[in-house]
N, C-alpha and C. Protein backbone atom coordinates (compact mmCIF):
# COMPACT_ATOMS: atom_id res chain seq x y z
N UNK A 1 20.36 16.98 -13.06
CA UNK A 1 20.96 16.28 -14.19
C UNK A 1 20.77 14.77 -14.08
N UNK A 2 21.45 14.23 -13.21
CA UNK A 2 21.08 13.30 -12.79
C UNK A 2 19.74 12.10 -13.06
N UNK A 3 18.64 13.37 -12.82
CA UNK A 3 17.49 12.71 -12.71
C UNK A 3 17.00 12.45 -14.42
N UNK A 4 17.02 13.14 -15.16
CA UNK A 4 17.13 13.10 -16.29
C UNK A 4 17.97 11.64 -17.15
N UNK A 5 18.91 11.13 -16.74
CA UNK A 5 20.02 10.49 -16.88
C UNK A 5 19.13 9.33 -16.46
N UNK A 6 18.50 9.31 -14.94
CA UNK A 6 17.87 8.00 -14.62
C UNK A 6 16.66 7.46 -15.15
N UNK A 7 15.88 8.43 -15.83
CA UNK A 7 14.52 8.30 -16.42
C UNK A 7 15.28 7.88 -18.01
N UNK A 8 16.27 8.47 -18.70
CA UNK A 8 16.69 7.16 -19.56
C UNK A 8 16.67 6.16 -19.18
N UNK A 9 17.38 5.90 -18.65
CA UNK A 9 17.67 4.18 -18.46
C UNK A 9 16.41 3.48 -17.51
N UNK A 10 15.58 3.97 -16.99
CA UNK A 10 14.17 3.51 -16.48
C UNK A 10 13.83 3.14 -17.59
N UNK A 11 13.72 4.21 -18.54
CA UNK A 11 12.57 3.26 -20.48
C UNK A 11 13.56 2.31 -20.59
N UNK A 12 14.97 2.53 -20.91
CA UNK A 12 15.75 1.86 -21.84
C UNK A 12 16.01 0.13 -20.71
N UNK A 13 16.38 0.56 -19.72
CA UNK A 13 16.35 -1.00 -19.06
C UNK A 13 14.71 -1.69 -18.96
N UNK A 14 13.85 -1.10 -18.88
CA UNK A 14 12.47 -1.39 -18.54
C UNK A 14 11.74 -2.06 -20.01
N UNK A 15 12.23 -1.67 -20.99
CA UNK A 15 11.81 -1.94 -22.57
C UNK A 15 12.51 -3.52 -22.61
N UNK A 16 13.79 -3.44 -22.27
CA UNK A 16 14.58 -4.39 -22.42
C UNK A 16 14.19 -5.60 -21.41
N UNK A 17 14.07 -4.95 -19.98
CA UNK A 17 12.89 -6.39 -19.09
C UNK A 17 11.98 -6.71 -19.83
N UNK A 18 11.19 -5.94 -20.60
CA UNK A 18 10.04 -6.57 -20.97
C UNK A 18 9.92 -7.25 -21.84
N UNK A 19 11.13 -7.11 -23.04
CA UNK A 19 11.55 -8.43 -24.61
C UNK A 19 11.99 -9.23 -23.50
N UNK A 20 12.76 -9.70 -22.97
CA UNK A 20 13.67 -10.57 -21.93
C UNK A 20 12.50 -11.51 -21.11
N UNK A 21 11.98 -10.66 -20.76
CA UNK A 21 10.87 -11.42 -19.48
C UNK A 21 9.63 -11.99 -20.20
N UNK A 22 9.50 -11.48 -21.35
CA UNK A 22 8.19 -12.22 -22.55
C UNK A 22 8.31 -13.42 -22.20
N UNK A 23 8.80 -14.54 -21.81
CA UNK A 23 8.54 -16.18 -21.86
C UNK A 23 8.07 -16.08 -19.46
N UNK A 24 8.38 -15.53 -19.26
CA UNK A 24 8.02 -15.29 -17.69
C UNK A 24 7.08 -14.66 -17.84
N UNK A 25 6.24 -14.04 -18.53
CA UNK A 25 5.05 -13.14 -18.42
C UNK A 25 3.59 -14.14 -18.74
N UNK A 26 4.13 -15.01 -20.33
CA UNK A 26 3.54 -15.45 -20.69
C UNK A 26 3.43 -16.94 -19.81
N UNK A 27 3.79 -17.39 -19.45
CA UNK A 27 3.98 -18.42 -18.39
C UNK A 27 3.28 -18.14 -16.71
N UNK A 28 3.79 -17.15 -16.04
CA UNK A 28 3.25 -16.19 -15.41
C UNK A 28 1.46 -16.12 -15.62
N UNK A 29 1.46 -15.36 -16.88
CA UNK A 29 -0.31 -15.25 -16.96
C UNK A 29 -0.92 -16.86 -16.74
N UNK A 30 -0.19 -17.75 -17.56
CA UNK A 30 -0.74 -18.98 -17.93
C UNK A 30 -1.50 -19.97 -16.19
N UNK A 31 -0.49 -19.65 -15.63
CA UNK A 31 -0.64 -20.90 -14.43
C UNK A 31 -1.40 -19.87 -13.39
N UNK A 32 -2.08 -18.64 -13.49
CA UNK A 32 -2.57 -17.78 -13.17
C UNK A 32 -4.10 -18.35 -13.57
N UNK A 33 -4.37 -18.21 -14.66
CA UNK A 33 -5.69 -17.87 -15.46
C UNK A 33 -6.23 -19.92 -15.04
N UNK A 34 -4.89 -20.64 -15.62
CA UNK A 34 -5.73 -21.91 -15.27
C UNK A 34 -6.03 -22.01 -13.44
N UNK A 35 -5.09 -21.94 -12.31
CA UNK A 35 -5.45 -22.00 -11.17
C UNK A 35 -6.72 -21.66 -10.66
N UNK A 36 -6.96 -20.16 -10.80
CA UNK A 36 -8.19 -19.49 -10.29
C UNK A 36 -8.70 -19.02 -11.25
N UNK A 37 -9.98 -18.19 -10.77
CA UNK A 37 -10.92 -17.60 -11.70
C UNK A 37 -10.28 -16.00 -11.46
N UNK A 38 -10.40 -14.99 -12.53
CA UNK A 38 -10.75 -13.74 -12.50
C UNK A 38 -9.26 -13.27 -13.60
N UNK A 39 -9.37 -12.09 -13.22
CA UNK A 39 -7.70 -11.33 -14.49
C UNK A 39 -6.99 -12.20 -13.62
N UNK A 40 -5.77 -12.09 -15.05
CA UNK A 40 -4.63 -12.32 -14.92
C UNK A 40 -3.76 -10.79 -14.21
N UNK A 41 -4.03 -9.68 -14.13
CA UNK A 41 -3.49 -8.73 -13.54
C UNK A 41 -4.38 -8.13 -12.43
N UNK A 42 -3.76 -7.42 -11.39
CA UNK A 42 -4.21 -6.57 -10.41
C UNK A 42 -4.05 -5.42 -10.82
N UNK A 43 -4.90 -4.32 -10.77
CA UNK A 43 -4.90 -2.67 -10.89
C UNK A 43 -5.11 -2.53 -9.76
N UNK A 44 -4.67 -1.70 -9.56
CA UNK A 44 -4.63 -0.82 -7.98
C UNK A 44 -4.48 0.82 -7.48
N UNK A 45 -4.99 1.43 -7.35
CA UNK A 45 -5.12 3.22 -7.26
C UNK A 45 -3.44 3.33 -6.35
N UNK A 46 -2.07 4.02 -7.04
CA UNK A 46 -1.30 4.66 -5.99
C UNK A 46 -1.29 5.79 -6.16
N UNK A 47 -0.49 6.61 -5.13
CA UNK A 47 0.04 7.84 -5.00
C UNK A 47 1.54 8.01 -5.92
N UNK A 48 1.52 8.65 -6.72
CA UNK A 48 2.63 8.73 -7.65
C UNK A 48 3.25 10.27 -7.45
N UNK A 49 4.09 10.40 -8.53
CA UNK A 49 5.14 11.79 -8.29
C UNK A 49 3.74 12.78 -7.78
N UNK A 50 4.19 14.01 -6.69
CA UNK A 50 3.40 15.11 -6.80
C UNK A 50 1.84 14.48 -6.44
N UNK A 51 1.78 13.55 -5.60
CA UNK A 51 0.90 12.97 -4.85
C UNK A 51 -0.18 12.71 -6.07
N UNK A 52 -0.19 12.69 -7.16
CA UNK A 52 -1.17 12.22 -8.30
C UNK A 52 -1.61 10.99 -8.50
N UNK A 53 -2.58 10.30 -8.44
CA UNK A 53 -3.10 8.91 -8.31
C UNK A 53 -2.63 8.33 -9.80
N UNK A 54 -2.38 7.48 -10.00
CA UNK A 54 -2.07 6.33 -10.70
C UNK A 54 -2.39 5.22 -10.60
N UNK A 55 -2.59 3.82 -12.32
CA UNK A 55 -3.13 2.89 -11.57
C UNK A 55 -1.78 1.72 -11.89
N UNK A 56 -1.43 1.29 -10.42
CA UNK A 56 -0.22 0.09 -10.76
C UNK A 56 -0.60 -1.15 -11.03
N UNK A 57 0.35 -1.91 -11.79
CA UNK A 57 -0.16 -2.99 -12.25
C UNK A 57 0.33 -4.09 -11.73
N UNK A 58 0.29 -5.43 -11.42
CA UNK A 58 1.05 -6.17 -10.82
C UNK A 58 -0.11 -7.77 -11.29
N UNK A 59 0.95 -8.81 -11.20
CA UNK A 59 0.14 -10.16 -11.20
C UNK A 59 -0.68 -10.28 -10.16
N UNK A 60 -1.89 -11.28 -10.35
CA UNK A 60 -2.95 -11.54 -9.49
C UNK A 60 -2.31 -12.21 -8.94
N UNK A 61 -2.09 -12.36 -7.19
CA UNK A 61 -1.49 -13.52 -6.47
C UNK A 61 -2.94 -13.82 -5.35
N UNK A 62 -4.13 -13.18 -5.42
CA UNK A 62 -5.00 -13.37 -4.09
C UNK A 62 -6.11 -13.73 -5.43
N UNK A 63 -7.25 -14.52 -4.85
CA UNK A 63 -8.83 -14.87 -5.05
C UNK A 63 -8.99 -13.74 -6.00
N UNK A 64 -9.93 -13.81 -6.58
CA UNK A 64 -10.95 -13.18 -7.17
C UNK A 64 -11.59 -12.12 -5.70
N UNK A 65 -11.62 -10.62 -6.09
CA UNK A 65 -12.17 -10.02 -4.49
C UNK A 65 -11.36 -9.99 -3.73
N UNK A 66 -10.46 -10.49 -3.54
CA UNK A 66 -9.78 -10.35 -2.01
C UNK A 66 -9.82 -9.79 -1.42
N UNK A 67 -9.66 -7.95 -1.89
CA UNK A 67 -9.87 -6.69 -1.04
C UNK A 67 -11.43 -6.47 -0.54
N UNK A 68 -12.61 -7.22 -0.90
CA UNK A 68 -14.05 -7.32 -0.01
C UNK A 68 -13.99 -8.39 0.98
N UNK A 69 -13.05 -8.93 1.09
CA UNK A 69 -13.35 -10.52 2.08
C UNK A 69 -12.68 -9.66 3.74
N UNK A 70 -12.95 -8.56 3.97
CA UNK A 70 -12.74 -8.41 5.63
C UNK A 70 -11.18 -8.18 6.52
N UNK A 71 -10.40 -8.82 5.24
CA UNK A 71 -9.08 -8.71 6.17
C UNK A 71 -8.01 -7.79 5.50
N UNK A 72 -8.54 -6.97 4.44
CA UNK A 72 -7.83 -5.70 4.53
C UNK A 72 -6.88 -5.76 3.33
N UNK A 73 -6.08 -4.96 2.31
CA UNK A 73 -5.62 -5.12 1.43
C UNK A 73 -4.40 -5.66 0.89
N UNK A 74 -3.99 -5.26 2.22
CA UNK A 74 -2.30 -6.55 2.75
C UNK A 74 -2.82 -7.53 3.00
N UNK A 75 -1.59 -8.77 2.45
CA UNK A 75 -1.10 -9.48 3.09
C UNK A 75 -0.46 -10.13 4.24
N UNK A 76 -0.89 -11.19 4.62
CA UNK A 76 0.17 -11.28 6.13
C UNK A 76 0.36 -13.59 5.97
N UNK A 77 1.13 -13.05 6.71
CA UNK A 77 1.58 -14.47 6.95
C UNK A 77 0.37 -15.44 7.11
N UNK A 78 0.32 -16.75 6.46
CA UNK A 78 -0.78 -17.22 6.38
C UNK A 78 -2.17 -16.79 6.11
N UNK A 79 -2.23 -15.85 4.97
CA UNK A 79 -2.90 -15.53 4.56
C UNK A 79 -3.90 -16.37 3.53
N UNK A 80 -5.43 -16.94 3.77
CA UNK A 80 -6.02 -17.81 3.26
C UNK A 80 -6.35 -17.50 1.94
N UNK A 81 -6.16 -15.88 1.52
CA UNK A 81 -6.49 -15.18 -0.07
C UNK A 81 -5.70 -15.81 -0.87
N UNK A 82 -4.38 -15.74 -0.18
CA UNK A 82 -3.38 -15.87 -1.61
C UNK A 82 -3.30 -17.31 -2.43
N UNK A 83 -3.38 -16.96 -3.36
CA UNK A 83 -3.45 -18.61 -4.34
C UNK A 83 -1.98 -19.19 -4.02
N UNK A 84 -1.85 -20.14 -4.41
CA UNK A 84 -0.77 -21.03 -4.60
C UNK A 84 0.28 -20.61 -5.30
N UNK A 85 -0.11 -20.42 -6.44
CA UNK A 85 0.85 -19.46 -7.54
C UNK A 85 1.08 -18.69 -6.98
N UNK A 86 0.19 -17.62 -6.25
CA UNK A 86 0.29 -16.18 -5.99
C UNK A 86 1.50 -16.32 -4.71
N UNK A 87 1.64 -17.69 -4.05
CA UNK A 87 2.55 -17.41 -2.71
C UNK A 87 3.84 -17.59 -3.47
N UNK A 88 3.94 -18.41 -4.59
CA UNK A 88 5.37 -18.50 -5.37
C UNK A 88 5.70 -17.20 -5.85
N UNK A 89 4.67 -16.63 -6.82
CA UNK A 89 5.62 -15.37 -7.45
C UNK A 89 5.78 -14.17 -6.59
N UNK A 90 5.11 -14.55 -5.64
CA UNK A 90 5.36 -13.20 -4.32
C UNK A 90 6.67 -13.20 -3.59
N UNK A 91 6.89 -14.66 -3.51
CA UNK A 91 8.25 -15.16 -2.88
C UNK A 91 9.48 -14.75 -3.71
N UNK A 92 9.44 -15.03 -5.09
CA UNK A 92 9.80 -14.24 -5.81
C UNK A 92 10.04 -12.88 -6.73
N UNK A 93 9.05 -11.98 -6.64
CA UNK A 93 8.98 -10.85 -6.67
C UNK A 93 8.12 -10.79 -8.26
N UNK A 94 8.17 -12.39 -8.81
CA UNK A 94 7.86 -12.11 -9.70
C UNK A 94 6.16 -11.38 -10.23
N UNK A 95 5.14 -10.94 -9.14
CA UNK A 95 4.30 -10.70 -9.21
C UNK A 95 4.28 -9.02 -9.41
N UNK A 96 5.72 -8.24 -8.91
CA UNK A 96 5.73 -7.19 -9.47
C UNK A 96 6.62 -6.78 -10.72
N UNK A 97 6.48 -7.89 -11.78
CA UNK A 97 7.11 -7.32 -13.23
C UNK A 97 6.05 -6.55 -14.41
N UNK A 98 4.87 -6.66 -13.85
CA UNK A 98 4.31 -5.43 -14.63
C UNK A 98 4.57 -4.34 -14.49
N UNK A 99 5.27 -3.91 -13.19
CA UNK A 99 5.19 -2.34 -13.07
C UNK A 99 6.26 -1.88 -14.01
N UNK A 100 7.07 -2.58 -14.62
CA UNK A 100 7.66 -2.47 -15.90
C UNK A 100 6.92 -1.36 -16.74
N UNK A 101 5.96 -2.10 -16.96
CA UNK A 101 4.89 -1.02 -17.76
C UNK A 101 4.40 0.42 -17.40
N UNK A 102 4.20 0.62 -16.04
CA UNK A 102 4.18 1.77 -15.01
C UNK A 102 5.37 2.72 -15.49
N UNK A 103 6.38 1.60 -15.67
CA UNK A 103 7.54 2.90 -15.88
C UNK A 103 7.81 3.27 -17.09
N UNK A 104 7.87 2.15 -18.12
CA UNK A 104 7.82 2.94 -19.64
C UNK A 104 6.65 4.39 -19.69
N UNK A 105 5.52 3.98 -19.02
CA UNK A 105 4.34 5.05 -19.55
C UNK A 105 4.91 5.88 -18.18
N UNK A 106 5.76 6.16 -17.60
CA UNK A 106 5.85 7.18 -17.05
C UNK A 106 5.48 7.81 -15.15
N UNK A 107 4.99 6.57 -15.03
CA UNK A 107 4.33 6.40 -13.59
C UNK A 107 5.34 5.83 -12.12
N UNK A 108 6.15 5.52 -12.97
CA UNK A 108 7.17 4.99 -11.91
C UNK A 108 8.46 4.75 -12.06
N UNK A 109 9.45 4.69 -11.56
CA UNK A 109 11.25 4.38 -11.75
C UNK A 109 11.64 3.28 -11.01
N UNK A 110 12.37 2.53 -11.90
CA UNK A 110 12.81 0.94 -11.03
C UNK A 110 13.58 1.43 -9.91
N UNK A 111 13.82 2.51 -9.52
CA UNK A 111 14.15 2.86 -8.16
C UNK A 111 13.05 3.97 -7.53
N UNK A 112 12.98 4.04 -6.11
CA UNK A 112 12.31 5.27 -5.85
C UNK A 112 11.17 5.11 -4.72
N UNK A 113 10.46 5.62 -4.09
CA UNK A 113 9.54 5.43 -2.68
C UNK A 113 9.07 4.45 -3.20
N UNK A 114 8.56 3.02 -2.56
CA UNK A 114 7.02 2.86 -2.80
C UNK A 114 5.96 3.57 -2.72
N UNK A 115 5.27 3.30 -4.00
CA UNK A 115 3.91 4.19 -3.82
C UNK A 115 2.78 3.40 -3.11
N UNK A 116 2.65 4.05 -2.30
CA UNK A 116 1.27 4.42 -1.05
C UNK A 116 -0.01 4.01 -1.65
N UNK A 117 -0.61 3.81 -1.12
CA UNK A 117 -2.33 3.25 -1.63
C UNK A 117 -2.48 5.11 -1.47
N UNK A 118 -4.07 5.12 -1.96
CA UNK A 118 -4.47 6.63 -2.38
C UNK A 118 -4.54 7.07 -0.83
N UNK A 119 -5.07 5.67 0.05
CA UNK A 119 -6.17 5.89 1.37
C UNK A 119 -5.27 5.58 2.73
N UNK A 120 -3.83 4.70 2.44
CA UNK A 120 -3.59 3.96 3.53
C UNK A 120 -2.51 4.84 3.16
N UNK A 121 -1.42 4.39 4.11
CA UNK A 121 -1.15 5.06 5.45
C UNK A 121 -2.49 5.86 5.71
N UNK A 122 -2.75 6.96 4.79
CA UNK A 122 -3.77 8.20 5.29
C UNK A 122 -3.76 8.43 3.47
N UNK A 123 -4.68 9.66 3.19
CA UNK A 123 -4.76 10.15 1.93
C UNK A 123 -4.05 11.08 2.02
N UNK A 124 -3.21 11.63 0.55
CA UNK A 124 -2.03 12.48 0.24
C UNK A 124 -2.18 13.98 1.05
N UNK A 125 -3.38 14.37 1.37
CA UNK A 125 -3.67 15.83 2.46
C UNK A 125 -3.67 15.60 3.58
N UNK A 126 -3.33 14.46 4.05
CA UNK A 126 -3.19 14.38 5.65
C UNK A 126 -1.61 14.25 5.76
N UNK A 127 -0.69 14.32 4.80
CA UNK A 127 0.26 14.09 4.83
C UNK A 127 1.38 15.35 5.46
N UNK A 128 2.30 15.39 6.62
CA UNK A 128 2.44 16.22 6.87
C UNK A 128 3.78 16.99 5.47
N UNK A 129 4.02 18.21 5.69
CA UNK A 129 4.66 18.99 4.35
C UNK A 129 6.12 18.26 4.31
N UNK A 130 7.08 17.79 5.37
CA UNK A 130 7.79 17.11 5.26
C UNK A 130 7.88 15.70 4.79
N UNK A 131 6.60 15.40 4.96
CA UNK A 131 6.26 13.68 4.33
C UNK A 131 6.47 13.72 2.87
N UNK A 132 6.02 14.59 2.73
CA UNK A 132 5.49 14.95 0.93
C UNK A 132 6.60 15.18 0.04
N UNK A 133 7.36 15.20 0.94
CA UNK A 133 8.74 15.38 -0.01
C UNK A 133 9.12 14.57 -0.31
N UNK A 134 8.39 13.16 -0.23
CA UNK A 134 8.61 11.78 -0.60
C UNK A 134 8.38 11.69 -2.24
N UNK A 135 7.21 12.55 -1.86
CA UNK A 135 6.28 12.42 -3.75
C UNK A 135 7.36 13.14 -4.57
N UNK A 136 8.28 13.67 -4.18
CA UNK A 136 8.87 14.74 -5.08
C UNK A 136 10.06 14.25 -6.46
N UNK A 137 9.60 13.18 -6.20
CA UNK A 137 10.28 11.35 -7.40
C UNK A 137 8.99 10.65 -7.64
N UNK A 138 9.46 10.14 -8.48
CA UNK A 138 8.85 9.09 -9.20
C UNK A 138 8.39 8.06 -8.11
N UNK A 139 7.59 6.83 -7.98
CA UNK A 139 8.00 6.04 -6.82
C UNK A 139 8.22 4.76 -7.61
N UNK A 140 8.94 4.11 -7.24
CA UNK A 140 9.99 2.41 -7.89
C UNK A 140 9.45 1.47 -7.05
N UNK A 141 9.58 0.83 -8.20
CA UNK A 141 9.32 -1.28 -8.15
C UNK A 141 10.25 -1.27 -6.82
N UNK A 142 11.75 -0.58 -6.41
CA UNK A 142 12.17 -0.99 -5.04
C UNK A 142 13.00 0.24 -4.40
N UNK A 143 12.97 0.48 -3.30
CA UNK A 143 13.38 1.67 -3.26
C UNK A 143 14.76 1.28 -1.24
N UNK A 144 14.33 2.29 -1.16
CA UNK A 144 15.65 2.27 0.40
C UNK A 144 14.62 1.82 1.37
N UNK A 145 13.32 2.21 1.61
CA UNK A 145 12.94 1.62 2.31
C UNK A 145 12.63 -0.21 2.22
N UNK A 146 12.50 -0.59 0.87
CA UNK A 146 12.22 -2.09 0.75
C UNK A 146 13.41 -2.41 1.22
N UNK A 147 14.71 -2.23 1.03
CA UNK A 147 16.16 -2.97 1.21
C UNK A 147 16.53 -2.89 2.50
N UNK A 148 15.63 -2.03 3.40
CA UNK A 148 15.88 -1.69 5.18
C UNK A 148 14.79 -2.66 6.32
N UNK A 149 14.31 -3.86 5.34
CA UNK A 149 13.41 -4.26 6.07
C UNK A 149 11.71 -4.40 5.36
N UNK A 150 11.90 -3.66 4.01
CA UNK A 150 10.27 -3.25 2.97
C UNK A 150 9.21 -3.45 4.07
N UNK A 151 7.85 -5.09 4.05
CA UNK A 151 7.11 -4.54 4.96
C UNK A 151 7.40 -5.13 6.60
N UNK A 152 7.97 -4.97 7.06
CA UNK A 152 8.47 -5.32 8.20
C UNK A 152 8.56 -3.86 9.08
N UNK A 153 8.82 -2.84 8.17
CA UNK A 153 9.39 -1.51 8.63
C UNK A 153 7.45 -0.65 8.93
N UNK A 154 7.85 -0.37 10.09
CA UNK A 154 6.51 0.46 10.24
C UNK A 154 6.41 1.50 9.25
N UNK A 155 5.35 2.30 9.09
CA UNK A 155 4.83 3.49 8.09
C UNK A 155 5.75 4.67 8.28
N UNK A 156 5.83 5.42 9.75
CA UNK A 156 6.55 6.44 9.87
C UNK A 156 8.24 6.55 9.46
N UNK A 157 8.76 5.28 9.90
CA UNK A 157 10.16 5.01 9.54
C UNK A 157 10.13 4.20 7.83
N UNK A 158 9.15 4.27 7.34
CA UNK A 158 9.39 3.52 5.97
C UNK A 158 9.29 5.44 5.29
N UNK A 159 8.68 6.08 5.73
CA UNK A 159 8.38 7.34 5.16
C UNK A 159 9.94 8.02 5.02
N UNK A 160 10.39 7.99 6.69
CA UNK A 160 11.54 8.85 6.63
C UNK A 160 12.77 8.01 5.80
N UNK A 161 12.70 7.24 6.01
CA UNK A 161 13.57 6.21 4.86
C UNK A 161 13.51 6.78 3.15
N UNK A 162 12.00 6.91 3.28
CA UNK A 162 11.87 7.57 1.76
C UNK A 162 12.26 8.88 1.46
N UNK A 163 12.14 9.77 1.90
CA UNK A 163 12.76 11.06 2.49
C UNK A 163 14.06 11.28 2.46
N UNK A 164 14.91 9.97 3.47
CA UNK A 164 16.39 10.14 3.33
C UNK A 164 16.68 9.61 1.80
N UNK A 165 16.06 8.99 1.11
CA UNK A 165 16.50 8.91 -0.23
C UNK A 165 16.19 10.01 -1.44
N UNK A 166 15.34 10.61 -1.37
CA UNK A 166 14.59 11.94 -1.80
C UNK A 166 16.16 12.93 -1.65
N UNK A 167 16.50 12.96 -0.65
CA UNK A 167 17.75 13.79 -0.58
C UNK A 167 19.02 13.48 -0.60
N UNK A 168 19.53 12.03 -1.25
CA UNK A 168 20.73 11.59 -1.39
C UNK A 168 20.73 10.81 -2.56
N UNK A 169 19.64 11.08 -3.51
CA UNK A 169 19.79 10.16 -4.45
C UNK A 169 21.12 10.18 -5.98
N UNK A 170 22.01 9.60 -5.93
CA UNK A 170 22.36 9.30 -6.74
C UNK A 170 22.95 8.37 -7.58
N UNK A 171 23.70 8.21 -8.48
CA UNK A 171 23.66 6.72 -9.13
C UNK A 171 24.38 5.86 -8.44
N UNK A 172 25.18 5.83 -7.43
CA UNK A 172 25.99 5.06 -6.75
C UNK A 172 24.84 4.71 -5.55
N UNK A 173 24.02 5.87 -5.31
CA UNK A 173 22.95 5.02 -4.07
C UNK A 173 22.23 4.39 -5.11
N UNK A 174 21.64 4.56 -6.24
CA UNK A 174 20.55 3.89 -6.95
C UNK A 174 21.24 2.29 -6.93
N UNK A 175 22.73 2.20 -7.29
CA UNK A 175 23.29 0.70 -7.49
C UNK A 175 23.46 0.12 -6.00
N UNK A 176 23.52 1.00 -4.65
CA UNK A 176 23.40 0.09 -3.72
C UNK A 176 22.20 -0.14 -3.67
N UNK A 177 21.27 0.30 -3.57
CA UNK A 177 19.92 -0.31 -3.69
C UNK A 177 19.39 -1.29 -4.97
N UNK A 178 19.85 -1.17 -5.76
CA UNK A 178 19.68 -2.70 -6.63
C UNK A 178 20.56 -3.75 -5.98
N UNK A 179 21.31 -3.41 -5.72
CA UNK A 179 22.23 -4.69 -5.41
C UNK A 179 21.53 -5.43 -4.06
N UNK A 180 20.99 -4.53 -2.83
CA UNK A 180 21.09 -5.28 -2.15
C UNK A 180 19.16 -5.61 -2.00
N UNK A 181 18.68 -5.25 -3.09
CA UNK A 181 17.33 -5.62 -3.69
C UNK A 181 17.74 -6.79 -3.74
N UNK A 182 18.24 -7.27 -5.02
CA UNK A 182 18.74 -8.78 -5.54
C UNK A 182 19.11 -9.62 -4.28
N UNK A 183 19.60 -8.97 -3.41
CA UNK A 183 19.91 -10.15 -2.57
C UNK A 183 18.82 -10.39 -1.82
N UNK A 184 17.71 -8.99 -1.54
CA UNK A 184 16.46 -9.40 -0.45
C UNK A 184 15.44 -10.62 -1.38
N UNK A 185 15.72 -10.37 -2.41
CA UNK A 185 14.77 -11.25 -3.25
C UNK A 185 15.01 -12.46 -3.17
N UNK A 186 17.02 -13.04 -3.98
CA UNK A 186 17.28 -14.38 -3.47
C UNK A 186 17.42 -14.75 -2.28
N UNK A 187 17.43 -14.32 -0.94
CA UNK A 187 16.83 -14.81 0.14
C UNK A 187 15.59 -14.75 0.39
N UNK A 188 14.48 -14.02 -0.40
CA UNK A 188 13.15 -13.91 -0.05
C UNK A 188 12.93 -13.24 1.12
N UNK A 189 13.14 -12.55 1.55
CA UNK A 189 13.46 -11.49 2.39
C UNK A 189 11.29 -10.80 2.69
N UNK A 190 11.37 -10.43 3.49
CA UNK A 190 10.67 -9.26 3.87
C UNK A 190 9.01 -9.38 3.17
N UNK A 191 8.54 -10.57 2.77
CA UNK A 191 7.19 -10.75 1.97
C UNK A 191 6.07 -10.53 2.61
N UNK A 192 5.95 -10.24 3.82
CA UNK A 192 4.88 -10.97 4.92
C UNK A 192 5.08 -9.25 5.65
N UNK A 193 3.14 -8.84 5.61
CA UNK A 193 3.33 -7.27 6.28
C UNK A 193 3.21 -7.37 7.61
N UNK A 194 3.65 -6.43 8.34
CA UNK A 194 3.38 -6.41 10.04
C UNK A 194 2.21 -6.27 10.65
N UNK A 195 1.75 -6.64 11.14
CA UNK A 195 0.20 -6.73 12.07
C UNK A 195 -0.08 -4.46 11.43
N UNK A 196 0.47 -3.84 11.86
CA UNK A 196 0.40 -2.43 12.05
C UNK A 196 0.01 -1.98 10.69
N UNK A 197 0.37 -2.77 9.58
CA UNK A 197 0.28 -1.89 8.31
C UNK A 197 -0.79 -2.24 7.47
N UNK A 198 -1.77 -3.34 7.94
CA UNK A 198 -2.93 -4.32 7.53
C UNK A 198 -4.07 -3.35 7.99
């Protein structure tokens, strides 16, 4: 029941970010497109509900290429890819308000696992049958594992994190996890990945 209940209010709050956030988007693209060369957005292949690839969307914060220049598709501290802009709206989160769009069309819930690259950790068949019970939701802009540490937290314990939410989800956990989202954000919390997950 429940879940039903939350995929309302995923369109209905997610429609409403997106009239609201129109002067941040458009501003957003702007100091994007003049800084560097290439899109104003990143596409990216994830693992979505039922291990199905999807493509997420998010602001450009790295070069033109970044993912051919050798050092891998993460980020890390002092990282020479990321533009200027791109280290502000990362600091701010504001580089993931497209996935807004992910969730109106159905690909994702402002709560829920992060979704996985297709390839990293491993690809969705190397996954053991207990892992997979991660996919068995939607995966969200922020979920239990971002609020426990996001990339700071190694792969195996960011998994079972996802897992323990897979089996306790409901609207009172969905509001502790916004809440203490908002606060990882206004402290800037957790931006910078661990040597292990690069």
């Amino acid at each position: 029941m429940y879940k039903r209940i939350k995929r309302f209010f995923d369109i209905l709050l997610s429609l409403i970010g997106l009239i609201i956030l129109v002067p941040v988007f458009f501003i957003t693209a702007i100091v994007i497109g003049i800084e560097s060369k290439g899109g104003v957005f990143f596409v990216q292949k994830r693992l979505g509900r039922k291990g199905l690839p999807f493509n997420m969307y998010k602001f450009r914060s790295m070069v033109k290429n970044a993912e051919r220049q050798g050092t891998g598709v993460y980020s890390y501290k002092g990282d020479m890819r990321l533009t200027k802009v791109g280290r502000l709206i990362r600091a701010a989160s504001i580089d993931e308000l497209p996935q807004l769009i992910n969730i109106v069309k159905g690909d994702m819930s402002i709560i829920g696992p992060r979704p996985a690259l297709t390839y990293h950790p491993w690809p969705f068949e190397e996954y053991t049958e207990e892992q997979k019970r991660m996919f068995d939701v939607r995966p969200g802009i922020t979920g239990w594992a971002q609020v426990n540490g996001r990339k700071q937290v190694r792969w195996p314990e960011r998994i079972q994190l996802n897992i323990e939410y897979v089996d306790n989800m409901s609207f009172m956990f969905d509001m502790k996890i916004l809440f203490m989202t908002f606060s990882n954000v206004f402290l800037m919390r957790g931006n910078n990945n661990i040597g292990e997950t690069r």
